[in-house]
Protein backbone atom coordinates (compact mmCIF):
# COMPACT_ATOMS: atom_id res chain seq x y z
CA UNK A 1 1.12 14.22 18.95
CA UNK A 2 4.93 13.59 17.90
CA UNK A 3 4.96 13.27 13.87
CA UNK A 4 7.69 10.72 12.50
CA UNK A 5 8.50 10.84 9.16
CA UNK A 6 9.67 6.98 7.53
CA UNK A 7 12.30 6.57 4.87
CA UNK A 8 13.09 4.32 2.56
CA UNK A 9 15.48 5.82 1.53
CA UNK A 10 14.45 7.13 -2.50
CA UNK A 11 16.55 10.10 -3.61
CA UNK A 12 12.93 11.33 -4.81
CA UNK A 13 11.45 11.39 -0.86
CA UNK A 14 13.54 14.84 -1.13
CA UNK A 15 12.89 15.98 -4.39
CA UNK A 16 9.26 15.36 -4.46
CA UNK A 17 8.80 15.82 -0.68
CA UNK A 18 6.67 13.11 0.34
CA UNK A 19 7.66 10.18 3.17
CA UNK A 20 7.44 6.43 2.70
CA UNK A 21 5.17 6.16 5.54
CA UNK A 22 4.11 8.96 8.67
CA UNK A 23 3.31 8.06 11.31
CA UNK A 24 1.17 10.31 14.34
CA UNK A 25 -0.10 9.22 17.29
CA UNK A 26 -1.01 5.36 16.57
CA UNK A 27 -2.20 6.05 12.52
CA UNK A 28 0.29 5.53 10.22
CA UNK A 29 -0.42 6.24 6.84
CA UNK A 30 1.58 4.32 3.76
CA UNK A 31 1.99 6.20 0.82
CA UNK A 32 1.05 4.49 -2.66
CA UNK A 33 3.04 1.45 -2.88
CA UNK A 34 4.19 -0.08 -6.24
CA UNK A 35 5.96 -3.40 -6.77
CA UNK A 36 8.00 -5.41 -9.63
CA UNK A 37 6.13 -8.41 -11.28
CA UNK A 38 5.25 -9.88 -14.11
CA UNK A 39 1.87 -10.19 -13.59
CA UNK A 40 -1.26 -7.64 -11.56
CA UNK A 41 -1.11 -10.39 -8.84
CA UNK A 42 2.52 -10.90 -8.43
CA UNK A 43 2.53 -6.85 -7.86
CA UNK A 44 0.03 -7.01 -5.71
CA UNK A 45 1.18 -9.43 -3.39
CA UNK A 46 4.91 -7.05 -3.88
CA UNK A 47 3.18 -4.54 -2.38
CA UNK A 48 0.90 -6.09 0.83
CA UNK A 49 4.51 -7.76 1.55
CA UNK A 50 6.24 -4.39 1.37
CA UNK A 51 3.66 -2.74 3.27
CA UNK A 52 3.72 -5.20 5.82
CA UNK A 53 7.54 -4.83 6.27
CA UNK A 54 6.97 -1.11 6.57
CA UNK A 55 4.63 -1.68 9.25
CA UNK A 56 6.13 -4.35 11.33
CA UNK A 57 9.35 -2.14 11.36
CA UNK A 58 7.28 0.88 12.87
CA UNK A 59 5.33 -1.25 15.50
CA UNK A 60 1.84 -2.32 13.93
CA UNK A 61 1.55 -5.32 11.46
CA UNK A 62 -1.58 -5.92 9.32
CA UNK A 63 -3.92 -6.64 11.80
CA UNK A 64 -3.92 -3.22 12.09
CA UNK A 65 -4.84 -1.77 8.43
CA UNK A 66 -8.16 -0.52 8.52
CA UNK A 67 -8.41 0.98 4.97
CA UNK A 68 -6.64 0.28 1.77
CA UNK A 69 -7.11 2.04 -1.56
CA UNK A 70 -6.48 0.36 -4.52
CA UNK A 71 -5.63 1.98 -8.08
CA UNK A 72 -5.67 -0.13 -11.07
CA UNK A 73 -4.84 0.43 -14.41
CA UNK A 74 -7.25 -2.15 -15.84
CA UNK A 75 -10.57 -2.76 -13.79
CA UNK A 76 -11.53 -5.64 -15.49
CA UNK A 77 -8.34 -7.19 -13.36
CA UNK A 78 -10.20 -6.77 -9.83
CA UNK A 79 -10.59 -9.80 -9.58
CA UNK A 80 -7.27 -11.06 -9.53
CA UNK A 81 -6.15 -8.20 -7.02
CA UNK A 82 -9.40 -8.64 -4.84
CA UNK A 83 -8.43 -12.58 -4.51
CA UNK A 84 -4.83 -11.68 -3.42
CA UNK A 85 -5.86 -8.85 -1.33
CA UNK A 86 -8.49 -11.13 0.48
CA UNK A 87 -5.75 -13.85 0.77
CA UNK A 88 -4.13 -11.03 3.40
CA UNK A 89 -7.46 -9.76 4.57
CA UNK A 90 -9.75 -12.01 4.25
CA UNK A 91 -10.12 -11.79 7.91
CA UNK A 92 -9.37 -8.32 8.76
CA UNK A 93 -11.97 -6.72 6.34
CA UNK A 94 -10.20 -3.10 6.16
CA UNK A 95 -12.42 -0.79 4.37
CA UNK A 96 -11.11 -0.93 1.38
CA UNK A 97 -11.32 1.24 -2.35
CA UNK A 98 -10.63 0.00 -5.82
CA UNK A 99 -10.84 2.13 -8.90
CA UNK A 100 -9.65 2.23 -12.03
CA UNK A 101 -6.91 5.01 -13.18
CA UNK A 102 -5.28 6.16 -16.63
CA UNK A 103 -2.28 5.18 -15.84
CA UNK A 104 0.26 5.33 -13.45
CA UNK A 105 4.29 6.86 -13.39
CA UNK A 106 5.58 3.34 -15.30
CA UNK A 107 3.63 1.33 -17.96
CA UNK A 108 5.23 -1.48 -16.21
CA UNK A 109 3.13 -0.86 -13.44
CA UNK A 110 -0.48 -1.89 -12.96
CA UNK A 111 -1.61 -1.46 -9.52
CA UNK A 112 -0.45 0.88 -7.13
CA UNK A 113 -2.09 0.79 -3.22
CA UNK A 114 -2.36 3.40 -0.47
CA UNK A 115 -2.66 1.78 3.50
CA UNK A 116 -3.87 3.30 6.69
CA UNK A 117 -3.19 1.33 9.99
CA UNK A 118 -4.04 2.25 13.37
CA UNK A 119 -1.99 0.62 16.20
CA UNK A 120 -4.43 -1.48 18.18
């Protein structure tokens, strides 16, 4: 199966060596995703839109997520992510991971999600 590797462009893709997204086959895998906001939903809904950008540009679209892993800084804000998360899945029903972390690279940062779609 061919391998593509997607940019978006970071200086630290190189450094670090990871991809913004690979694709193989019809699976493409999303690394973890962080957005800007204010609050754990506004990041949230950052990152499904990001994610779905990502995927629309490489031929799937969130139909086609079939597992999403969520990390969290604070569990006791589940909730709040789960009702944003459901507001793009509600009817998709990827299986789907949340769990709580230390923390993650910025303070600023409370929620960082991992996707895995497979082209229908």
């Amino acid at each position: 199966m061919k391998r593509q590797n997607i940019s978006s462009g970071s200086p630290w893709e190189d450094k670090i060596g990871y991809s913004r997204a690979v694709k193989i086959g019809n699976t493409i895998e999303l690394s973890g995703t962080t957005s800007p906001g204010e609050t754990i939903e506004e990041q949230t809904k950052g990152i499904i839109e990001l994610a779905k950008k990502v995927l629309e540009e490489n031929g799937s679209s969130l139909n086609d997520v079939v597992r999403t892993r969520m990390f969290l800084t604070d569990i006791s804000q589940w909730e709040k992510v789960g009702n944003v998360h459901g507001s793009y899945f509600g009817e998709i029903k990827p299986a789907t991971t949340i769990v709580e972390i230390s923390k993650l690279i910025d303070p600023a940062i409370y929620i960082e999600v991992e996707f895995t779609a497979v082209i229908s």
